[in-house]
C-alpha atoms as a PDB file:
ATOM      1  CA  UNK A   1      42.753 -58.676  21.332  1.00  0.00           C
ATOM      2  CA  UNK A   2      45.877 -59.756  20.818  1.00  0.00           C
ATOM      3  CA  UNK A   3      49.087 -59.581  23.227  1.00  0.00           C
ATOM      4  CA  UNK A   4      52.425 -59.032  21.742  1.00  0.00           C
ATOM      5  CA  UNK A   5      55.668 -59.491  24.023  1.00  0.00           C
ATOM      6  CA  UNK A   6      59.262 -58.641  22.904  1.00  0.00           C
ATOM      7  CA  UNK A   7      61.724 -59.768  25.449  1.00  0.00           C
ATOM      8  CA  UNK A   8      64.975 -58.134  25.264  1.00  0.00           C
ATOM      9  CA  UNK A   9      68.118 -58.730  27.238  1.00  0.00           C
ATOM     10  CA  UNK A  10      67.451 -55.504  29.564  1.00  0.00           C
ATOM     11  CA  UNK A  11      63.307 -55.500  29.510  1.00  0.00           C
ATOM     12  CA  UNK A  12      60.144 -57.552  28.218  1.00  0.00           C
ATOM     13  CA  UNK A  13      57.197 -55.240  27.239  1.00  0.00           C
ATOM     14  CA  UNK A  14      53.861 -56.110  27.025  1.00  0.00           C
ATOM     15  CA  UNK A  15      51.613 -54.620  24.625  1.00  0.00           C
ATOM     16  CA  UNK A  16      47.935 -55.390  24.178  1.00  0.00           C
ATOM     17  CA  UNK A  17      46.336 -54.545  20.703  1.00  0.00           C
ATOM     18  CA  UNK A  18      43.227 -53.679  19.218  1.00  0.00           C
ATOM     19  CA  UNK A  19      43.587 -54.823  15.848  1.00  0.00           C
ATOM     20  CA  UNK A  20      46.678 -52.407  14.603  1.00  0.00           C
ATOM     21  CA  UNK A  21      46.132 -50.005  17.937  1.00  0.00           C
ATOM     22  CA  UNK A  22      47.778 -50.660  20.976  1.00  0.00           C
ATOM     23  CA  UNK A  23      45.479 -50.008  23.907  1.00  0.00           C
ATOM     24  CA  UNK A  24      48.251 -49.980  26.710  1.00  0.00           C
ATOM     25  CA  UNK A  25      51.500 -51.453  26.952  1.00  0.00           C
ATOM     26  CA  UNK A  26      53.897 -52.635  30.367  1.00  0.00           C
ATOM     27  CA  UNK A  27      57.708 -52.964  30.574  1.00  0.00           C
ATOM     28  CA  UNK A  28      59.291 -55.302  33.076  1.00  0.00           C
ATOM     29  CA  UNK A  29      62.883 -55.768  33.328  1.00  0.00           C
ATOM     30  CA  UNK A  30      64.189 -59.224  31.953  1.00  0.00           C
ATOM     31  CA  UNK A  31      64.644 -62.408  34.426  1.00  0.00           C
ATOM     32  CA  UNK A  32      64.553 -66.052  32.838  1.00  0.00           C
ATOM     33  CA  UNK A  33      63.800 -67.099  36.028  1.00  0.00           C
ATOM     34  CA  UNK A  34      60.703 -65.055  36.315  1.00  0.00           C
ATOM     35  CA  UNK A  35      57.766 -67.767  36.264  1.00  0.00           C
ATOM     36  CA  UNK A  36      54.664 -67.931  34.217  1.00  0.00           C
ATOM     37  CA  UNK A  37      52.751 -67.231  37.112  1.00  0.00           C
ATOM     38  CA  UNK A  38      54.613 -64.312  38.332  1.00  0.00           C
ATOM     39  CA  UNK A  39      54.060 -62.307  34.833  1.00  0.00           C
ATOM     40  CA  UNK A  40      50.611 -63.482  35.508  1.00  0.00           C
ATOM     41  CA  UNK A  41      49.983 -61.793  38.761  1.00  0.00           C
ATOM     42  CA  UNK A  42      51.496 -58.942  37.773  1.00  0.00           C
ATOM     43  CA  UNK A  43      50.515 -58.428  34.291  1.00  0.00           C
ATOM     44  CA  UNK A  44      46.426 -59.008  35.379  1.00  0.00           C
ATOM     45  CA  UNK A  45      47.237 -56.163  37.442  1.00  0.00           C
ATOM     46  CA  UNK A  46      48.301 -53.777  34.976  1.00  0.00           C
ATOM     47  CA  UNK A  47      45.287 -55.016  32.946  1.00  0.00           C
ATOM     48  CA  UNK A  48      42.649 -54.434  35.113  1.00  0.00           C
ATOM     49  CA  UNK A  49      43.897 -50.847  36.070  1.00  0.00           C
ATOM     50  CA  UNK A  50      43.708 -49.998  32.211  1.00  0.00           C
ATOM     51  CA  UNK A  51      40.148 -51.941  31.966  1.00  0.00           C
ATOM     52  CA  UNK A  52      41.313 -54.725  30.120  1.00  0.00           C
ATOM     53  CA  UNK A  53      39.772 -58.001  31.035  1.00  0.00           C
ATOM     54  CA  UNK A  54      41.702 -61.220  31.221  1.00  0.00           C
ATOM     55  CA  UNK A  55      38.975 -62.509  28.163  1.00  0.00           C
ATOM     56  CA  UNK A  56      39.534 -60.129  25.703  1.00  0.00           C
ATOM     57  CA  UNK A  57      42.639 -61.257  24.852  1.00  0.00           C
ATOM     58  CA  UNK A  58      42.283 -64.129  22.311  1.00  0.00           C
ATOM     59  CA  UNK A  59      45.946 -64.478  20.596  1.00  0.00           C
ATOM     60  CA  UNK A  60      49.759 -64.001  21.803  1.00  0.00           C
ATOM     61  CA  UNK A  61      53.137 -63.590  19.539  1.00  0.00           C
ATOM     62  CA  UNK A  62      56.255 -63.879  21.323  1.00  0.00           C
ATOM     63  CA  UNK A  63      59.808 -62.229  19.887  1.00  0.00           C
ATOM     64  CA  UNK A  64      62.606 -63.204  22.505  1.00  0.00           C
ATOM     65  CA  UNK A  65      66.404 -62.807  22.176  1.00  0.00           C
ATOM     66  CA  UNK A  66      66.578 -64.717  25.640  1.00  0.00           C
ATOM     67  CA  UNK A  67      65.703 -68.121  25.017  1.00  0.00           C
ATOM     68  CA  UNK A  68      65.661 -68.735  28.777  1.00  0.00           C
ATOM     69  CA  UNK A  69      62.255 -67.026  28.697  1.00  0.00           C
ATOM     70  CA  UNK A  70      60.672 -68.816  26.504  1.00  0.00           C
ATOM     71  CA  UNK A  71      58.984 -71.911  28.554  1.00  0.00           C
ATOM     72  CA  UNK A  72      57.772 -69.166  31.066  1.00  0.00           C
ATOM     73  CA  UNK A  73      56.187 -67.593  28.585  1.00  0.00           C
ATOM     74  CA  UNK A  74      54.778 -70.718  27.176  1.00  0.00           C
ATOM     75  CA  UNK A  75      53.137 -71.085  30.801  1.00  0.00           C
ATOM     76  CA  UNK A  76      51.495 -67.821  30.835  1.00  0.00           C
ATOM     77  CA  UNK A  77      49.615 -68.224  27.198  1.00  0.00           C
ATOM     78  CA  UNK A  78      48.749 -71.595  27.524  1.00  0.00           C
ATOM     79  CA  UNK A  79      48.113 -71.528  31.588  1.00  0.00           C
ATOM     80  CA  UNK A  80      46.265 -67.968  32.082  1.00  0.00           C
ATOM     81  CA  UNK A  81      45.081 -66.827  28.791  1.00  0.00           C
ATOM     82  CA  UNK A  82      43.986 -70.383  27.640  1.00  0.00           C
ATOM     83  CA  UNK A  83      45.933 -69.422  24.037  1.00  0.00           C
ATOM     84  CA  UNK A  84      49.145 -71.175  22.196  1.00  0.00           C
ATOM     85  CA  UNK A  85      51.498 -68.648  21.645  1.00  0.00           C
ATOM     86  CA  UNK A  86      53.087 -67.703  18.524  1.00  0.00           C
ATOM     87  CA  UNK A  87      56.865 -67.402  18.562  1.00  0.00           C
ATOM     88  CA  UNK A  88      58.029 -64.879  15.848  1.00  0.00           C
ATOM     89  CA  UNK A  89      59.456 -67.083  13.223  1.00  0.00           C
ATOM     90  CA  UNK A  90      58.400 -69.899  13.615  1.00  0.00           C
ATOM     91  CA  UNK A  91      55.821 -71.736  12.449  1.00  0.00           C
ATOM     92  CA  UNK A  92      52.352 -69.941  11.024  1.00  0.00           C
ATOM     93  CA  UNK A  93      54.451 -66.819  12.252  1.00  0.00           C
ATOM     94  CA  UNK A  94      57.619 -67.724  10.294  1.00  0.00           C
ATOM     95  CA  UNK A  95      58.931 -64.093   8.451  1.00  0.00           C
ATOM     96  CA  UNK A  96      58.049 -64.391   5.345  1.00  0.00           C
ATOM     97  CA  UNK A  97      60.536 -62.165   4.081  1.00  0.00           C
ATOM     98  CA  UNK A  98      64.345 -63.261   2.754  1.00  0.00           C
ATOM     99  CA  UNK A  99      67.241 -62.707   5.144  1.00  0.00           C
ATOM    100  CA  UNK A 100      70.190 -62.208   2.608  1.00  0.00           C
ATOM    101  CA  UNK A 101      72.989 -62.931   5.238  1.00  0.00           C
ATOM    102  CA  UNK A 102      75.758 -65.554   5.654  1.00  0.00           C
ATOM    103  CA  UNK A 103      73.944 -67.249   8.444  1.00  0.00           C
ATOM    104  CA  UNK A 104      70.433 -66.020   8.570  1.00  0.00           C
ATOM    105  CA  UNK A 105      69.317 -68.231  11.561  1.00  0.00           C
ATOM    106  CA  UNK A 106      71.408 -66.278  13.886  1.00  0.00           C
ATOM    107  CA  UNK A 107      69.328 -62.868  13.176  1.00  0.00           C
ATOM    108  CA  UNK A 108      67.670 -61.733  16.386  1.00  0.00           C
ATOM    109  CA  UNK A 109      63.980 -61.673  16.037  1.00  0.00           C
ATOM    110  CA  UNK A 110      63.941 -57.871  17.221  1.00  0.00           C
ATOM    111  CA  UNK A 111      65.827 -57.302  14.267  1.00  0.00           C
ATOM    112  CA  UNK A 112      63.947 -59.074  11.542  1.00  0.00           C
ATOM    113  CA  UNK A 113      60.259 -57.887  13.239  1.00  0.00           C
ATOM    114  CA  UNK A 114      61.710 -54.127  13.049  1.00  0.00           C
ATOM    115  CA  UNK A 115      62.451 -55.105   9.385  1.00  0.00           C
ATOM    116  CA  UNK A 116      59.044 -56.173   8.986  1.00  0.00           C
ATOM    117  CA  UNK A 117      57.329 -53.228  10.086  1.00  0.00           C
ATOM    118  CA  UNK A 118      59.566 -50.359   8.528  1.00  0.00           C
ATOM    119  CA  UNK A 119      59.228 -51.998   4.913  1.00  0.00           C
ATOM    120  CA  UNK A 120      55.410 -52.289   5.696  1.00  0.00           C
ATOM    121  CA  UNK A 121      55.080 -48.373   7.018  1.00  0.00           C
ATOM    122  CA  UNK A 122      57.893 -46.552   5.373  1.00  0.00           C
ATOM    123  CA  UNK A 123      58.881 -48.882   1.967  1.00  0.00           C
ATOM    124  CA  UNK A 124      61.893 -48.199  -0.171  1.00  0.00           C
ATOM    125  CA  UNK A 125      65.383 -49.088   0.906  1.00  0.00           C
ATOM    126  CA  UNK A 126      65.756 -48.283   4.454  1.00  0.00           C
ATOM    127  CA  UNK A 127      67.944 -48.349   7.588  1.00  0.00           C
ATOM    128  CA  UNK A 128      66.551 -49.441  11.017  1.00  0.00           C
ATOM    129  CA  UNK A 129      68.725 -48.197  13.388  1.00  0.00           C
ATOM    130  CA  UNK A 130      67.284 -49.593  17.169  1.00  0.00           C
ATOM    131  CA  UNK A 131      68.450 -48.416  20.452  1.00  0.00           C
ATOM    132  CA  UNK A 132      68.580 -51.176  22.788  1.00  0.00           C
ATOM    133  CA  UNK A 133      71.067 -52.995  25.107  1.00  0.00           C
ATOM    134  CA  UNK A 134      72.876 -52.690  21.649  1.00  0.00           C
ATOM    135  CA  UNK A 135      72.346 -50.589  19.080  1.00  0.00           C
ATOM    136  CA  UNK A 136      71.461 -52.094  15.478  1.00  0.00           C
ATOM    137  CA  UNK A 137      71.546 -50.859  12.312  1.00  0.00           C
ATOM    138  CA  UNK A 138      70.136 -52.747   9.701  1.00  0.00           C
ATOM    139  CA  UNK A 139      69.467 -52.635   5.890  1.00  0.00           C
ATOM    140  CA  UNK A 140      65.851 -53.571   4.432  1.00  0.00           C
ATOM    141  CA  UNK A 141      65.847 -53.019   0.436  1.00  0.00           C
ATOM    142  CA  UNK A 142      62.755 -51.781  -1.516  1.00  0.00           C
ATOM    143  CA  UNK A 143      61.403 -55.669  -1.825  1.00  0.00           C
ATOM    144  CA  UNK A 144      61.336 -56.219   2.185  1.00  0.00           C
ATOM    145  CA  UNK A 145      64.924 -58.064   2.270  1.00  0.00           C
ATOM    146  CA  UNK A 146      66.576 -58.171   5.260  1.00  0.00           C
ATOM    147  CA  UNK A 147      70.328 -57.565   3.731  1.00  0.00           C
ATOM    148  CA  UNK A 148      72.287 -57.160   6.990  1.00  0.00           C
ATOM    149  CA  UNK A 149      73.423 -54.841   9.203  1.00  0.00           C
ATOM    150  CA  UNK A 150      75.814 -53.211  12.481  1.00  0.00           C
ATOM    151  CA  UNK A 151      75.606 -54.172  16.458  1.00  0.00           C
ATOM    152  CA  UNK A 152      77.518 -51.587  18.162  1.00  0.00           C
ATOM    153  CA  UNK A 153      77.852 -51.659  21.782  1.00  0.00           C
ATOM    154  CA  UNK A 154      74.781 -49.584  23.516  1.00  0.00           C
ATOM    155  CA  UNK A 155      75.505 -45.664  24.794  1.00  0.00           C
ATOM    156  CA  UNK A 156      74.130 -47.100  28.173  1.00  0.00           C
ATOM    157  CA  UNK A 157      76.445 -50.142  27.932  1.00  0.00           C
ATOM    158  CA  UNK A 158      79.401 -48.464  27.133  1.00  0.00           C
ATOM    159  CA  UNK A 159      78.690 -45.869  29.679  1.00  0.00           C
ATOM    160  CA  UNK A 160      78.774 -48.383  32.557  1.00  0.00           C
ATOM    161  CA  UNK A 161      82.149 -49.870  31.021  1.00  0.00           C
ATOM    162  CA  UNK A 162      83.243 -46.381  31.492  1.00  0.00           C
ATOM    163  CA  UNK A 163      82.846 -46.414  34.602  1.00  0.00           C
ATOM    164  CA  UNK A 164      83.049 -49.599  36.145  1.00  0.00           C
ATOM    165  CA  UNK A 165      86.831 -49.471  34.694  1.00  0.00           C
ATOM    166  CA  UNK A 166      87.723 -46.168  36.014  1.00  0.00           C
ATOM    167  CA  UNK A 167      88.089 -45.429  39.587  1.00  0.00           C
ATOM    168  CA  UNK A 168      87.569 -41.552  40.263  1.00  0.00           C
ATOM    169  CA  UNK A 169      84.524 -41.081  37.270  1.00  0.00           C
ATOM    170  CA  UNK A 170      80.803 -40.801  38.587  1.00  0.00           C
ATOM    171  CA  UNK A 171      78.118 -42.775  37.458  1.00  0.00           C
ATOM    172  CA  UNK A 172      75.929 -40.330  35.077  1.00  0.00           C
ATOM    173  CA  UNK A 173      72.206 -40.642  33.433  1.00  0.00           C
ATOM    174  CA  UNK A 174      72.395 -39.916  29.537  1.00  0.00           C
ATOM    175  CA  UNK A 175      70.557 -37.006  29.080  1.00  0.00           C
ATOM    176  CA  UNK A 176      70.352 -34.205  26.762  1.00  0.00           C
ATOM    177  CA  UNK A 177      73.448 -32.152  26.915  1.00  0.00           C
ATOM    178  CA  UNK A 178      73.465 -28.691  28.550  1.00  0.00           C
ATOM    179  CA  UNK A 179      74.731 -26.941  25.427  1.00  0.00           C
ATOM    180  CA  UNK A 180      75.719 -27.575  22.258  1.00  0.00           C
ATOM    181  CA  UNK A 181      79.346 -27.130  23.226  1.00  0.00           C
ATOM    182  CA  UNK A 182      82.187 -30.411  22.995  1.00  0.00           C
ATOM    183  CA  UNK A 183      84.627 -28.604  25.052  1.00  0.00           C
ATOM    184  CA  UNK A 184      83.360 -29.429  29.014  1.00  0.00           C
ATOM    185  CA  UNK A 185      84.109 -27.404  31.588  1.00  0.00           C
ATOM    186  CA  UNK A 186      83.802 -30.274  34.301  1.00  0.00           C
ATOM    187  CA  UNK A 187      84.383 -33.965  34.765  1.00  0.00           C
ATOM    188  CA  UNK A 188      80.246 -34.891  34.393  1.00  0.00           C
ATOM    189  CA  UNK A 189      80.310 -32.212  32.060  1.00  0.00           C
ATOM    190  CA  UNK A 190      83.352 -34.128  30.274  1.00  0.00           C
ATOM    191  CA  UNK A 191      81.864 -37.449  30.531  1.00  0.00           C
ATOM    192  CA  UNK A 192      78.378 -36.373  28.805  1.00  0.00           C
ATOM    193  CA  UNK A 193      79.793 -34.534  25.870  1.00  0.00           C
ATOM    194  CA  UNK A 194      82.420 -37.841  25.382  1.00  0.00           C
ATOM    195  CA  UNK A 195      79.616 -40.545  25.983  1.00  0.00           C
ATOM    196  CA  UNK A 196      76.446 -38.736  23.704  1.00  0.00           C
ATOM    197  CA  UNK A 197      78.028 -36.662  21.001  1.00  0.00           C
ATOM    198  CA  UNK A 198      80.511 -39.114  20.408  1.00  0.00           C
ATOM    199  CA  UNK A 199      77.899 -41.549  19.981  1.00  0.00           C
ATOM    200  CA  UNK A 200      75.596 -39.279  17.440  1.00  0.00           C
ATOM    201  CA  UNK A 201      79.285 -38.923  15.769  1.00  0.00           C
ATOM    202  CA  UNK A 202      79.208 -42.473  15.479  1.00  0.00           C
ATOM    203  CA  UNK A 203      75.450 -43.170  13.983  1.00  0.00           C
ATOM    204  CA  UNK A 204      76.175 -40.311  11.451  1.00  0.00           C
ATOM    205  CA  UNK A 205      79.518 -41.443  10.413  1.00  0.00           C
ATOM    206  CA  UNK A 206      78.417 -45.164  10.257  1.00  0.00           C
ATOM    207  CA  UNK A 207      74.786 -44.176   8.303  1.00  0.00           C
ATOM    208  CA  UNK A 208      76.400 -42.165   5.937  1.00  0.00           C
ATOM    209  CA  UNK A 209      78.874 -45.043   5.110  1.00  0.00           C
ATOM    210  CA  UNK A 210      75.667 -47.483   4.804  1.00  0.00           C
ATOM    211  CA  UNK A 211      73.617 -44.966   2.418  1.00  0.00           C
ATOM    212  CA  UNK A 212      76.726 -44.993   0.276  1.00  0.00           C
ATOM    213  CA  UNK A 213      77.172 -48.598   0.170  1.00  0.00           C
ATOM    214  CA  UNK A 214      73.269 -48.924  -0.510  1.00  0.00           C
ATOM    215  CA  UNK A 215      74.102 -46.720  -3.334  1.00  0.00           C
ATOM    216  CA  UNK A 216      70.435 -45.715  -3.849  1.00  0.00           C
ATOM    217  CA  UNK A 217      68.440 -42.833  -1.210  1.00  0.00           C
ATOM    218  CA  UNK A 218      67.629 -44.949   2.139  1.00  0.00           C
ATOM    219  CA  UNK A 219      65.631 -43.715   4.509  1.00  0.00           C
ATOM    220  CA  UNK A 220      66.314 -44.084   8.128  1.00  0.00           C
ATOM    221  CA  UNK A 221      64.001 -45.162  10.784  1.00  0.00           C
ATOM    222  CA  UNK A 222      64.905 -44.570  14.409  1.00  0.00           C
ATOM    223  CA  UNK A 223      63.382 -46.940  17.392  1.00  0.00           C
ATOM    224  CA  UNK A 224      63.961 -47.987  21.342  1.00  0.00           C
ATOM    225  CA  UNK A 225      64.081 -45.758  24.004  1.00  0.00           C
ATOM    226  CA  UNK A 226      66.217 -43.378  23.048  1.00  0.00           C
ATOM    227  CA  UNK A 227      65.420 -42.551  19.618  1.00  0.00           C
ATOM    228  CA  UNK A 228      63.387 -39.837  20.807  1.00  0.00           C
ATOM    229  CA  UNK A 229      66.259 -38.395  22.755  1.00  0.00           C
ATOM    230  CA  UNK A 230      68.867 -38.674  19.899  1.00  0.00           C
ATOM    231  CA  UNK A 231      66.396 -37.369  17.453  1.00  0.00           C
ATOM    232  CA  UNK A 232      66.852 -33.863  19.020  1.00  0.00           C
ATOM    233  CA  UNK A 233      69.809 -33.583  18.400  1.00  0.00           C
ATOM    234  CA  UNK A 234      70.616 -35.052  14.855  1.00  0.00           C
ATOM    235  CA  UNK A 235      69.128 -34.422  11.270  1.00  0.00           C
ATOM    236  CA  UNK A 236      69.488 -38.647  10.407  1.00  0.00           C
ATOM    237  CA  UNK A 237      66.408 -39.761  10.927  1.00  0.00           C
ATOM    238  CA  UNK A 238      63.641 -39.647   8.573  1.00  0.00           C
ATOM    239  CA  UNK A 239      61.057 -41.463  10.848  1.00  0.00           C
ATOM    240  CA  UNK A 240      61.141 -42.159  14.774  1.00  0.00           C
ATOM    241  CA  UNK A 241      58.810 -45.301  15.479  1.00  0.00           C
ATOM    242  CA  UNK A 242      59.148 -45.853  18.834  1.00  0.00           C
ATOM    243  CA  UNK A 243      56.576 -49.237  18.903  1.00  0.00           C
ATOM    244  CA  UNK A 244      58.263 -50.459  15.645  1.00  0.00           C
ATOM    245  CA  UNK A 245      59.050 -53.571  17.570  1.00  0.00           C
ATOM    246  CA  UNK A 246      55.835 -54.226  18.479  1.00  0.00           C
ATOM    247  CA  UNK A 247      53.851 -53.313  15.157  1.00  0.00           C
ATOM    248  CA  UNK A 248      56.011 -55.727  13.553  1.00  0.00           C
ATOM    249  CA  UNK A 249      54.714 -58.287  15.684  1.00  0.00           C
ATOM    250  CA  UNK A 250      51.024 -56.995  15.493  1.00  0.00           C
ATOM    251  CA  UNK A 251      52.075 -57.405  11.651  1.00  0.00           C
ATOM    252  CA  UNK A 252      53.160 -61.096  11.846  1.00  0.00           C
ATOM    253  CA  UNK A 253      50.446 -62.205  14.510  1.00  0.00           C
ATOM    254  CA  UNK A 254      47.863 -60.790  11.519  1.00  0.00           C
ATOM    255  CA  UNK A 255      49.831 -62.481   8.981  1.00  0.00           C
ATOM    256  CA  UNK A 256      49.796 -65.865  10.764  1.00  0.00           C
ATOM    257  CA  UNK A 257      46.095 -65.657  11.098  1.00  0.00           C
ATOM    258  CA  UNK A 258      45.414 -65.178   7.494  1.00  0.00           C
ATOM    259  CA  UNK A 259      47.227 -68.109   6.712  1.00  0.00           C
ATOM    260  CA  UNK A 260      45.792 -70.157   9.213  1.00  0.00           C
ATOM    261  CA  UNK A 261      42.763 -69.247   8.206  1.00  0.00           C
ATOM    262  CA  UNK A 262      43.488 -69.775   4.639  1.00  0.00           C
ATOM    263  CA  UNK A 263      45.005 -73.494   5.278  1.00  0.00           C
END
């Protein structure tokens, strides 16, 4: 089995797969100071509730936008699960796709594994659009090219500098609105409509912008944690893959093996 981990700047998940299947999967929230042998103890955990034994898993690919976490993660393959670790990349794991930017070493791995795995799944020219800490949106054309992209600030992220800079707002959980009106008749109320619909306002504005710079039909493809959420309430998305992130990797770990295999 093979254990794919995509640390983020909010969370790490941990997903063990079965070939292409992923058999259970663990979120943590991200610490660089969090030692090997502290995911240990609490990943085994979380293995052994779902049945998975400690054995069974024979590989590990690593995608981390914290490089902080790396050498902790190094400890955990190589100490625990008696594996090296593949960083996603690098090495037997390197992309194997063309990033057409300016400076394509500074592409976060998320980014370039969610490219990955939508031209793999979907093909054609697409848009990833990934809710995270940020929110991406980036362009893949019909070969696989990664041809750049958007970071916006994320809706939780600019909720909190909402309120951290005001002094009489509450603190508020992004949820689905109560009704489809914009015209609140409270201050949470307020808040809510300003915070999500302006935020679909700006995905649709910003997509439709992309599609006609693409200048050919791109579909979009919606991941992260609140894809689902937004997806209720907009027509943009063609796909919601909310483990894109971590089928990419499942796709590079199988890639990497092939050509090890084939060296």
């Amino acid at each position: 089995m093979l254990l794919a981990v995509d640390v983020g700047n909010t969370n790490v998940v941990f997903a063990v797969f079965a070939g292409r299947e992923i058999r259970a999967r663990w979120r943590i929230a991200t610490d660089p100071r969090r030692t090997g042998d502290e995911y240990a103890v609490w990943l085994f955990q979380l293995m052994a509730i779902e049945g998975i034994e400690r054995s069974s898993v024979t590989a590990m690919i690593v995608s981390t936008v914290v490089p902080k976490a790396r050498h902790n993660l190094e400890v955990l393959a190589e100490k625990y699960f008696q594996v090296a670790p593949l960083f996603a990349g690098e090495g037997a794991a390197d992309w194997g796709i063309e990033i057409d930017v300016d400076e394509p070493g500074t592409l976060g791995a998320d980014r370039a594994v969610n490219a990955i795995a939508a031209h793999e799944k979907h093909g054609g020219d697409l848009i990833v659009v990934d809710f995270g800490t940020a929110t991406t949106f980036d362009v893949v054309d019909f070969h696989g090219a990664y041809k750049g992209g958007i970071i916006a600030p994320g809706i939780n992220l600019s909720l909190d500098a909402l309120v951290s800079n005001t002094a009489k707002l509450p603190r508020i959980a992004i949820e689905s609105p109560r009704s489809d009106s914009v015209i609140g008749r409270n201050t949470e109320d307020q808040m809510l409509i300003g915070v999500f619909w302006g935020y679909v306002a700006m995905m649709e504005g910003l997509i439709a912008r992309m599609r006609g710079e693409i200048g050919r039909p791109a579909k979009v493809v919606a991941t992260g944690g609140l894809a689902l959420l937004f997806d209720q309430h907009t027509q943009i998305f063609d796909h919601v893959d909310p483990d894109l992130t971590l089928e990419g990797l499942a796709i590079l770990a199988e890639r990497a093996g092939a050509r090890k295999r084939a060296s």
